[in-house]
N, C-alpha and C. Protein backbone atom coordinates (compact mmCIF):
# COMPACT_ATOMS: atom_id res chain seq x y z
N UNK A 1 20.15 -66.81 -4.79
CA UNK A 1 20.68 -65.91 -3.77
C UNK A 1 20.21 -66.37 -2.40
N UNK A 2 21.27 -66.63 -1.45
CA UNK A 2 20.76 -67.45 -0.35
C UNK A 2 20.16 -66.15 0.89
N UNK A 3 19.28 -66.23 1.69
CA UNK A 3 18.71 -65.10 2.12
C UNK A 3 19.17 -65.65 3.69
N UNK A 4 19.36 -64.57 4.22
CA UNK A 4 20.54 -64.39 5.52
C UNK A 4 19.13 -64.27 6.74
N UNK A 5 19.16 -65.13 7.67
CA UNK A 5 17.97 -64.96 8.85
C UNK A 5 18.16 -63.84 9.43
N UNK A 6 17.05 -63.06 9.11
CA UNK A 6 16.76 -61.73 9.95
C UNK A 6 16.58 -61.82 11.90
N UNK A 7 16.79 -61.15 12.68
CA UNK A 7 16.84 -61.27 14.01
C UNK A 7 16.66 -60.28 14.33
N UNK A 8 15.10 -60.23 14.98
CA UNK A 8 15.05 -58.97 15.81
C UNK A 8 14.83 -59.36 17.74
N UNK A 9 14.69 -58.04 18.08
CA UNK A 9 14.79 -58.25 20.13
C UNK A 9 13.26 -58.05 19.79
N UNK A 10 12.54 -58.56 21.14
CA UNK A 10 11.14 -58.51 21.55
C UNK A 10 10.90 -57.11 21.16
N UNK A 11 11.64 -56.08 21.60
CA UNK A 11 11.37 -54.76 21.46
C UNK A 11 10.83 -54.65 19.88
N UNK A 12 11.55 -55.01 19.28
CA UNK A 12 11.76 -54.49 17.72
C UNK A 12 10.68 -54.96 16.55
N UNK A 13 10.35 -56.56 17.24
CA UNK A 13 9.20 -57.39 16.68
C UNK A 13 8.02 -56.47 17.32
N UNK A 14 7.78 -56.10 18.55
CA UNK A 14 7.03 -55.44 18.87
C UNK A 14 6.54 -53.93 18.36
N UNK A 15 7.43 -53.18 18.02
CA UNK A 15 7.27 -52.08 17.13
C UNK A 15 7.30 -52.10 15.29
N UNK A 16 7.48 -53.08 15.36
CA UNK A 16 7.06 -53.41 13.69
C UNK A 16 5.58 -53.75 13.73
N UNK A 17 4.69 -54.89 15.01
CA UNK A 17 3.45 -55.17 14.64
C UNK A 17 2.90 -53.78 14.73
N UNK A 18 2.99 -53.15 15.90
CA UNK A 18 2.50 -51.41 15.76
C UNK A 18 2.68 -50.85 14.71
N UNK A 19 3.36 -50.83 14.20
CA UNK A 19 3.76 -50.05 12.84
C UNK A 19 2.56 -50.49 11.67
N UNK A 20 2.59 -51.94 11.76
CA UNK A 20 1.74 -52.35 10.72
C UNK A 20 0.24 -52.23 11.31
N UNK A 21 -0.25 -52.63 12.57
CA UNK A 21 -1.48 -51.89 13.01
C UNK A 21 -2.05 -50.49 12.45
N UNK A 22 -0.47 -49.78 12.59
CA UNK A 22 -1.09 -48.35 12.39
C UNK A 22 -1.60 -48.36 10.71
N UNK A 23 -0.36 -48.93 9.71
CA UNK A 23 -0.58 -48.62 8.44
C UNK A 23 -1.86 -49.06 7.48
N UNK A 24 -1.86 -50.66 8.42
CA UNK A 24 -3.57 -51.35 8.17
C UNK A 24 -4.49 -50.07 8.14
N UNK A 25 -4.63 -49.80 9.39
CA UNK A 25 -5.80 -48.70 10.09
C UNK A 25 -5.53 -47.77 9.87
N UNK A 26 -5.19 -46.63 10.41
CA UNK A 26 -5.21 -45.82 10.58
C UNK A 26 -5.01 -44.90 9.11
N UNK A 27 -3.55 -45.22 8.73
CA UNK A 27 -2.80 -44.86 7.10
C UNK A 27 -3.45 -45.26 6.42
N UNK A 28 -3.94 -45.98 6.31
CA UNK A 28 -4.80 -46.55 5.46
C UNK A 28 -6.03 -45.93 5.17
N UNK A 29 -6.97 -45.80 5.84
CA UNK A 29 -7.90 -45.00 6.37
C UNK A 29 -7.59 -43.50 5.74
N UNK A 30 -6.27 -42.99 6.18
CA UNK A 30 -5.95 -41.25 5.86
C UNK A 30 -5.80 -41.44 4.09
N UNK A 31 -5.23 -42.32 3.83
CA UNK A 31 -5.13 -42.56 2.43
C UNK A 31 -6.77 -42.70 1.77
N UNK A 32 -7.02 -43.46 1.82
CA UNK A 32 -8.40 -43.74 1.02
C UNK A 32 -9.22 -42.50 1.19
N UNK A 33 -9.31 -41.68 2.18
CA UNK A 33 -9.71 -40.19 2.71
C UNK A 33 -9.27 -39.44 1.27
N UNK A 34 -7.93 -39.53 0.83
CA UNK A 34 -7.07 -37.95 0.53
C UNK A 34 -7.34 -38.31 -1.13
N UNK A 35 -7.49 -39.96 -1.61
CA UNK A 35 -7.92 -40.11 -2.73
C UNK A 35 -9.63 -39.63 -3.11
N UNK A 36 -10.23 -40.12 -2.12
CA UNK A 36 -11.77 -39.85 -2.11
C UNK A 36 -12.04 -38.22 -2.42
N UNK A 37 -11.35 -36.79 -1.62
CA UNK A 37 -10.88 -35.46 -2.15
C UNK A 37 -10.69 -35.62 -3.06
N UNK A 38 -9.99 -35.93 -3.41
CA UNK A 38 -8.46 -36.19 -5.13
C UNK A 38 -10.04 -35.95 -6.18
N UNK A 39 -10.46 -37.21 -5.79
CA UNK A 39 -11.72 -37.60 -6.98
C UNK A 39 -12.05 -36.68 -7.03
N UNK A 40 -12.88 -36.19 -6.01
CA UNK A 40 -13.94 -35.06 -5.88
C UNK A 40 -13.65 -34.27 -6.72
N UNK A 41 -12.19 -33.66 -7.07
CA UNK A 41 -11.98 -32.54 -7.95
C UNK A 41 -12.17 -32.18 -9.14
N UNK A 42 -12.87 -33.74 -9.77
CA UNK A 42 -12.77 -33.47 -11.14
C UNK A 42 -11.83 -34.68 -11.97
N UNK A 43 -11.07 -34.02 -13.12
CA UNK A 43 -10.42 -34.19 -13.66
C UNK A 43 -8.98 -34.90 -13.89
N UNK A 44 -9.27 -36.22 -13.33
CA UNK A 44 -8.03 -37.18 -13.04
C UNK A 44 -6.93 -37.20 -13.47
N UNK A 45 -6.61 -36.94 -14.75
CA UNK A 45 -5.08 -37.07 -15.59
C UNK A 45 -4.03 -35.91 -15.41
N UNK A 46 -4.75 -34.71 -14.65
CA UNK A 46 -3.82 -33.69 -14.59
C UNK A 46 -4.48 -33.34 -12.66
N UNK A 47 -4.30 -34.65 -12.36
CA UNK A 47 -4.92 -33.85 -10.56
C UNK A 47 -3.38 -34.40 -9.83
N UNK A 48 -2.79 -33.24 -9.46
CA UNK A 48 -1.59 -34.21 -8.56
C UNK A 48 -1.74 -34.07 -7.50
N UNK A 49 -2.78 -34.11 -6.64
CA UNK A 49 -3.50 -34.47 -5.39
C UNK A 49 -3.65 -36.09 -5.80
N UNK A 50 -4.65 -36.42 -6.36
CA UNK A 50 -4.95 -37.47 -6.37
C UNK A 50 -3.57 -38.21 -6.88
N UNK A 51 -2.72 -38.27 -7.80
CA UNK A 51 -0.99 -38.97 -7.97
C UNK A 51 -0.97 -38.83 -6.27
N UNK A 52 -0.22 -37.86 -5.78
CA UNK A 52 0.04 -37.92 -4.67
C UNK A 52 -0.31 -39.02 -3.73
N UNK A 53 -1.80 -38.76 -3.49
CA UNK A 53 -2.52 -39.81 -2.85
C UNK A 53 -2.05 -41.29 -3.18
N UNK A 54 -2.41 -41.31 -4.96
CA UNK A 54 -1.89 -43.22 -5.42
C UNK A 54 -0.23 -43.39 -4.87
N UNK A 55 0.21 -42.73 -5.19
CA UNK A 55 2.11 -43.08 -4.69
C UNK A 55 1.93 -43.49 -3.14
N UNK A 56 1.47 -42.30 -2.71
CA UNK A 56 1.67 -43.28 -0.77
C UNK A 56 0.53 -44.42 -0.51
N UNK A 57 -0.31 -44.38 -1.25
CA UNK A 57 -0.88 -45.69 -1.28
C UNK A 57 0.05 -46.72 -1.93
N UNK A 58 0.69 -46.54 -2.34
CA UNK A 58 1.70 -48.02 -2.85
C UNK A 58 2.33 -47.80 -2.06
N UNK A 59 3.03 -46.92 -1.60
CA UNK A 59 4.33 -46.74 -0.93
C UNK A 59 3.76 -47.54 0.58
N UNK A 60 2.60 -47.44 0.77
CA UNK A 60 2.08 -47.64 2.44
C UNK A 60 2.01 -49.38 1.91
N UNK A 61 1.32 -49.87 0.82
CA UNK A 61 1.26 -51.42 0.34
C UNK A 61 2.21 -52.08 0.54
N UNK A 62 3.67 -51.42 -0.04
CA UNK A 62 4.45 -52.46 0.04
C UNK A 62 5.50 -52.46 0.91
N UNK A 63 5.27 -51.46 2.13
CA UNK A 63 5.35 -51.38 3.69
C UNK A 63 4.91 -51.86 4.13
N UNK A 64 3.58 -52.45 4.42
CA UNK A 64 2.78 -53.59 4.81
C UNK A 64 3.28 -55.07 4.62
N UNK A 65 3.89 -54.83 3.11
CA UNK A 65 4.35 -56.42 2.65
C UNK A 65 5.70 -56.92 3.27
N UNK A 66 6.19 -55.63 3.62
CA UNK A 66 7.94 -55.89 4.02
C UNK A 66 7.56 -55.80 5.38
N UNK A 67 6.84 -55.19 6.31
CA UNK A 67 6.62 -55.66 7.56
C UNK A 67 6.24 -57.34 7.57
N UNK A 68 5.24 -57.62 6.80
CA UNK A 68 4.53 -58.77 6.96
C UNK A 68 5.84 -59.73 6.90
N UNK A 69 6.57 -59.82 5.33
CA UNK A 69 7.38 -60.76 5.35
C UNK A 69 8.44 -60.73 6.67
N UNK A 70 8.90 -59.45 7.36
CA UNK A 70 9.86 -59.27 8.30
C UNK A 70 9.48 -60.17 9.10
N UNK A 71 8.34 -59.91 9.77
CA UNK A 71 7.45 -60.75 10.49
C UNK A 71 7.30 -62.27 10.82
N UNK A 72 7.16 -62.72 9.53
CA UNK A 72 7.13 -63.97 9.14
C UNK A 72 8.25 -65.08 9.63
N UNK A 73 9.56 -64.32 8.69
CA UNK A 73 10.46 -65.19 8.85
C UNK A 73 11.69 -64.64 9.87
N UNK A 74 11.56 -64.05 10.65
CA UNK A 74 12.85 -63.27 11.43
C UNK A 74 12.36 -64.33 12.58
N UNK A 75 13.66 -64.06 13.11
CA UNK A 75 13.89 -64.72 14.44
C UNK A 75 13.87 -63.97 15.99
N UNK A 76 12.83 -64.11 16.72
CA UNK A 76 13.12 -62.85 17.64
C UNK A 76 13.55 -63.82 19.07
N UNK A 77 14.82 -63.25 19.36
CA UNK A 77 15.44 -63.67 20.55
C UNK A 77 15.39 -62.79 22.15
N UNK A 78 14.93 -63.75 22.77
CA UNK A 78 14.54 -63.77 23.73
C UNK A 78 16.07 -63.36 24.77
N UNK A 79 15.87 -62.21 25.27
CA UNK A 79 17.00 -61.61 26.07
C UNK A 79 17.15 -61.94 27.48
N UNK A 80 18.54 -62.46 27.61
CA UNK A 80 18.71 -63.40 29.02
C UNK A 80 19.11 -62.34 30.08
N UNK A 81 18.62 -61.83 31.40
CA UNK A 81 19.15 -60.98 31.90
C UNK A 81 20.27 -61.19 32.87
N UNK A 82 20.22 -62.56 32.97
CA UNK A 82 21.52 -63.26 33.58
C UNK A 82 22.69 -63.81 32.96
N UNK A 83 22.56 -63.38 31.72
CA UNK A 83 23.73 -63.69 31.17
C UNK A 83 25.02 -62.45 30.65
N UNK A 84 25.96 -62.75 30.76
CA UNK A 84 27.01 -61.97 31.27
C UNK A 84 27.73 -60.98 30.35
N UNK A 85 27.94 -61.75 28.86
CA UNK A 85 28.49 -61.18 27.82
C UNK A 85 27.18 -60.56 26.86
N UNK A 86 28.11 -59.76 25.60
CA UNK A 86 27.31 -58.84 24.80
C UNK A 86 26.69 -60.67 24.15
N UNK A 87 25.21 -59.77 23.88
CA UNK A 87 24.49 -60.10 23.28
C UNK A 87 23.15 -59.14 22.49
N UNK A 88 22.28 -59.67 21.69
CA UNK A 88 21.64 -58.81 21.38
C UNK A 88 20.17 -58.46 22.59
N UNK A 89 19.91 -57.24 22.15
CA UNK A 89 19.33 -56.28 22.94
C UNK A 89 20.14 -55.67 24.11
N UNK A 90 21.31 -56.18 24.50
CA UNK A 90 22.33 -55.32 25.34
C UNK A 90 22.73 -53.58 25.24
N UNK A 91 22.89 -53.35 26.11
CA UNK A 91 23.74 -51.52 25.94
C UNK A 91 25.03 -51.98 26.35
N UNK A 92 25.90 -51.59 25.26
CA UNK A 92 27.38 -51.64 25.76
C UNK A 92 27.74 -50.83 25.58
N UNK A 93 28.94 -50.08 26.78
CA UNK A 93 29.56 -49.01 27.01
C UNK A 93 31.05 -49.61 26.36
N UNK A 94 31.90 -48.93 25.51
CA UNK A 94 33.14 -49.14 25.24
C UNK A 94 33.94 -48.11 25.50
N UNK A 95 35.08 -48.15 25.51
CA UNK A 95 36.34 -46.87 25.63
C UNK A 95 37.24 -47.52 24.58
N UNK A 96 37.62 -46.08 24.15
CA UNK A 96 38.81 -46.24 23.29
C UNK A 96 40.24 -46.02 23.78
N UNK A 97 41.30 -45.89 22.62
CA UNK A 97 42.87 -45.98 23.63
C UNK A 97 43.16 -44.67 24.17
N UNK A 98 42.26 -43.71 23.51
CA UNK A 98 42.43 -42.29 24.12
C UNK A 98 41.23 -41.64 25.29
N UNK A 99 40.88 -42.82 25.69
CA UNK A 99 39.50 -43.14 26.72
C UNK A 99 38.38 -42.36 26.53
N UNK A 100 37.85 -42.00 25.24
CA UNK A 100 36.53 -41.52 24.80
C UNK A 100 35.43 -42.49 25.32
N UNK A 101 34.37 -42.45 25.65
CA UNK A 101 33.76 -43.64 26.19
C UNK A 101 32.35 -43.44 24.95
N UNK A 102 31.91 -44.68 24.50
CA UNK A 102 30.46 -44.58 23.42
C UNK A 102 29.76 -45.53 24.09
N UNK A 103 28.16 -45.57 23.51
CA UNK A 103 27.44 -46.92 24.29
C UNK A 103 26.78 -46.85 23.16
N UNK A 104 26.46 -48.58 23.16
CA UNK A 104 25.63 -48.33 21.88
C UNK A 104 24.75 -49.85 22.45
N UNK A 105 23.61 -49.93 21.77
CA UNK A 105 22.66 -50.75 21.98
C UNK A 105 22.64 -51.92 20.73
N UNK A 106 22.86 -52.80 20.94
CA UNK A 106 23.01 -53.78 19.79
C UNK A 106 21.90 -54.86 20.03
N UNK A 107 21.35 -54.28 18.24
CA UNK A 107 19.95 -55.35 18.23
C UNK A 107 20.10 -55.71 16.80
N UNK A 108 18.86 -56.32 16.37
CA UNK A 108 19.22 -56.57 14.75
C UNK A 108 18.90 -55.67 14.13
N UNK A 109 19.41 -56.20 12.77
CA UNK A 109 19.39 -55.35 11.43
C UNK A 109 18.19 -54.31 11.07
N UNK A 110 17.39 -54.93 11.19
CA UNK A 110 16.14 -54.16 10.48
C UNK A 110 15.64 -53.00 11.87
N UNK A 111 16.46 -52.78 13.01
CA UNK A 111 16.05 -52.40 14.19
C UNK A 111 17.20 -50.95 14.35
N UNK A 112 18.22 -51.06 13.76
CA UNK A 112 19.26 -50.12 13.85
C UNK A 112 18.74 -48.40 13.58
N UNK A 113 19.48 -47.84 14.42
CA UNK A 113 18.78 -46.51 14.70
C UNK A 113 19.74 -45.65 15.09
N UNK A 114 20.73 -44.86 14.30
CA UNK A 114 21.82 -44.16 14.81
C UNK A 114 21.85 -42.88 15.29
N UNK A 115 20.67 -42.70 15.18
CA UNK A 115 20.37 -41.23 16.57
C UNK A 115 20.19 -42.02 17.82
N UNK A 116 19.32 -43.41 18.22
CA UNK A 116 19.54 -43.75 19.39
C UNK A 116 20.63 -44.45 19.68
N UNK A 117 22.06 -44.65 18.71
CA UNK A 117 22.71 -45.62 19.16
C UNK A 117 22.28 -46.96 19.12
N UNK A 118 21.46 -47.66 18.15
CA UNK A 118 21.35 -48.75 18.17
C UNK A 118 22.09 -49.08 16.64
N UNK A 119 22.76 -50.17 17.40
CA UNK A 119 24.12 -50.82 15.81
C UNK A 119 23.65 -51.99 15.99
N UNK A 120 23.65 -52.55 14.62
CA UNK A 120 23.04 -53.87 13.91
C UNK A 120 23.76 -55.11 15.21
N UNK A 121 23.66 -56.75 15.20
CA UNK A 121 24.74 -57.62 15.44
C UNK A 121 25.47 -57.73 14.23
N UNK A 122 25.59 -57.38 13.35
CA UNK A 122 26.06 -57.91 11.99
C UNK A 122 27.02 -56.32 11.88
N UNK A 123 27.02 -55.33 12.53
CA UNK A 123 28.11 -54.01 12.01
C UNK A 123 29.39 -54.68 12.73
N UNK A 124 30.24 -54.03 11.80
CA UNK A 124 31.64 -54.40 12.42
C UNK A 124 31.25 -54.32 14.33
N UNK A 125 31.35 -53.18 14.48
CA UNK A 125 31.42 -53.21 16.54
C UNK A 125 30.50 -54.25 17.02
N UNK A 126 29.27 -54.44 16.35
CA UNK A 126 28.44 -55.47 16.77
C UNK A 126 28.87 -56.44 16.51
N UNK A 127 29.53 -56.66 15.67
CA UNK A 127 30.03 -58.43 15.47
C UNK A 127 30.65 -58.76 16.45
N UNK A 128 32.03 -57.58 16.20
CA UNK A 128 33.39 -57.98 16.97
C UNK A 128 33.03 -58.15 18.72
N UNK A 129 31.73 -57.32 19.17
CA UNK A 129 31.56 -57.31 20.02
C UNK A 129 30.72 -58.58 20.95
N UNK A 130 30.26 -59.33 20.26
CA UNK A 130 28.99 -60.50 20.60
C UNK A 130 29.44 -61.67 21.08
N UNK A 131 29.34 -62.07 22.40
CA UNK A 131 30.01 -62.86 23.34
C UNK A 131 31.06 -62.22 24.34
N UNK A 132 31.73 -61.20 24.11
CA UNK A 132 32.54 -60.53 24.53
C UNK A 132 32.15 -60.34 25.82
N UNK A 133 32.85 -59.98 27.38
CA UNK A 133 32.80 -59.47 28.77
C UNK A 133 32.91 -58.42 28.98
N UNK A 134 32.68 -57.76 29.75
CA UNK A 134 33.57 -56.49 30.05
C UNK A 134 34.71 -57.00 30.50
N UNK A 135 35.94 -55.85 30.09
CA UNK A 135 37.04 -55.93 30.35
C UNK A 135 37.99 -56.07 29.12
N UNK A 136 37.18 -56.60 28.16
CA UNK A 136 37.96 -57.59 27.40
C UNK A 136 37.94 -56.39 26.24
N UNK A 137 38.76 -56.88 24.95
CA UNK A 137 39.33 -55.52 23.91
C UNK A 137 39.03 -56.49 22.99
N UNK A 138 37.67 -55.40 21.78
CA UNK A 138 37.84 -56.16 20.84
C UNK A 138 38.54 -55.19 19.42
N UNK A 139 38.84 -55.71 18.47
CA UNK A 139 39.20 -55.32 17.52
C UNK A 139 38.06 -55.03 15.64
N UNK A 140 38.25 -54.19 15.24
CA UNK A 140 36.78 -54.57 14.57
C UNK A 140 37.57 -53.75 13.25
N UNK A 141 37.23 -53.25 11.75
CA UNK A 141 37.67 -53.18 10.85
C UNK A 141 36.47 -52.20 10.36
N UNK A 142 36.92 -50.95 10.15
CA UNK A 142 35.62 -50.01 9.50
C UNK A 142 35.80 -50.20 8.06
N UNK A 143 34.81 -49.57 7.98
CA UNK A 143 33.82 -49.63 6.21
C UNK A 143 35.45 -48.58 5.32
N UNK A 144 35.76 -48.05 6.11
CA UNK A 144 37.04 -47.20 4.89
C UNK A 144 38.14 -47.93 5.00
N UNK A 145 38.53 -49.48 6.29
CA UNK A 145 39.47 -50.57 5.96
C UNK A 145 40.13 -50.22 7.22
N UNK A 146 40.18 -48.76 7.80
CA UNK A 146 40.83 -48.81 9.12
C UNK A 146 40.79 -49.62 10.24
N UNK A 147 41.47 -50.59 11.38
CA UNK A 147 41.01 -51.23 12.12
C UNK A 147 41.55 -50.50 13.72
N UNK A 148 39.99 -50.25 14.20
CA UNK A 148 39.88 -49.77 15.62
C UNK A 148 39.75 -51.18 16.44
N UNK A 149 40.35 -50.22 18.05
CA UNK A 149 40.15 -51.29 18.75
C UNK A 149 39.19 -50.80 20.22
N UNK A 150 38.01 -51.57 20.51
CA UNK A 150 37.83 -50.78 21.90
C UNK A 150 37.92 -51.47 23.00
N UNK A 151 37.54 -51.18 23.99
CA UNK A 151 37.30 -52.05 25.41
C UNK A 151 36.15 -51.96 25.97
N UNK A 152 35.65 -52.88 26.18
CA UNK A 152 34.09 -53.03 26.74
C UNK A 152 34.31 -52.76 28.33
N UNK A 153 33.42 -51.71 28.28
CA UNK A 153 33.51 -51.18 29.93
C UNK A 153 32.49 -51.26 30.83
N UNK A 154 31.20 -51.50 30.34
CA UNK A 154 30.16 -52.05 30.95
C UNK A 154 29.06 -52.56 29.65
N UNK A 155 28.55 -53.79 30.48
CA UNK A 155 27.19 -53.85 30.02
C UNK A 155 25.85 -53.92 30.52
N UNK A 156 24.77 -53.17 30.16
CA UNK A 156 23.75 -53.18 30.42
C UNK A 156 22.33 -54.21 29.86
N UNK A 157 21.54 -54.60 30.78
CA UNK A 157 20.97 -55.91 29.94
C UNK A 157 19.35 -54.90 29.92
């Protein structure tokens, strides 16, 4: 199975090492705490404090491992502020044919966030959109097969 290069913005590489700072330290730390209680109570095979505790201790482990590998092998691109068309870490404003206007922030995959409006480069609008100007109309194909079209009306770097 051939594995597809991950790409994140400075932003995104940057809040993943935080993330894993915190889970090293801090989570880590609250964990080994809530097992150390757990013990205290006694009677291990029927304590679901202490289960509790072991599950987010794995669960926090192999969060650590998928940060680490993210880490490792992703590509983090360096955002040009002089350059003109969509690219990643951009805000692009689009309109549709009935002039609704959306903005959405396009970064990579592992960075996507649809309460803030951030869409993958790899979602349909992010694809169709990457190189694109303002002015210009792209066309893109949703997940139920319908194909929208918008117009890029500004971009923000």
């Amino acid at each position: 199975m051939a594995k597809t290069e991950m790409t994140l913005t400075p932003e995104g590489r940057n809040k993943l090492v935080e993330e894993l700072e915190y889970r090293e330290g801090d989570k880590n730390t609250e964990i080994i705490e809530a097992i150390k209680d757990a013990r205290a109570q006694g009677d291990l095979s029927e304590n679901a404090e202490y289960d509790a505790a072991k599950e987010e201790q794995a669960k926090n482990a192999a969060r650590i491992n998928e940060i680490r590998q993210i880490l490792s092998t992703a590509r983090v691109v360096e955002i040009n502020a002089s350059e003109l068309s969509v690219s990643l870490g951009c805000t692009v404003e689009f309109e549709d044919s009935k002039g609704k206007k959306i903005t959405f922030t396009i970064v990579g995959t592992t960075e996507t966030d649809s309460l803030e409006n951030k869409i993958s480069n790899e979602s349909p609008v992010g694809a169709a959109s990457m190189g694109h100007l303002v002015g210009d109309k792209i066309s893109y194909v949703t997940p139920s097969g319908k194909t929208r079209d918008l117009t890029i009306t500004k971009i923000i770097r």
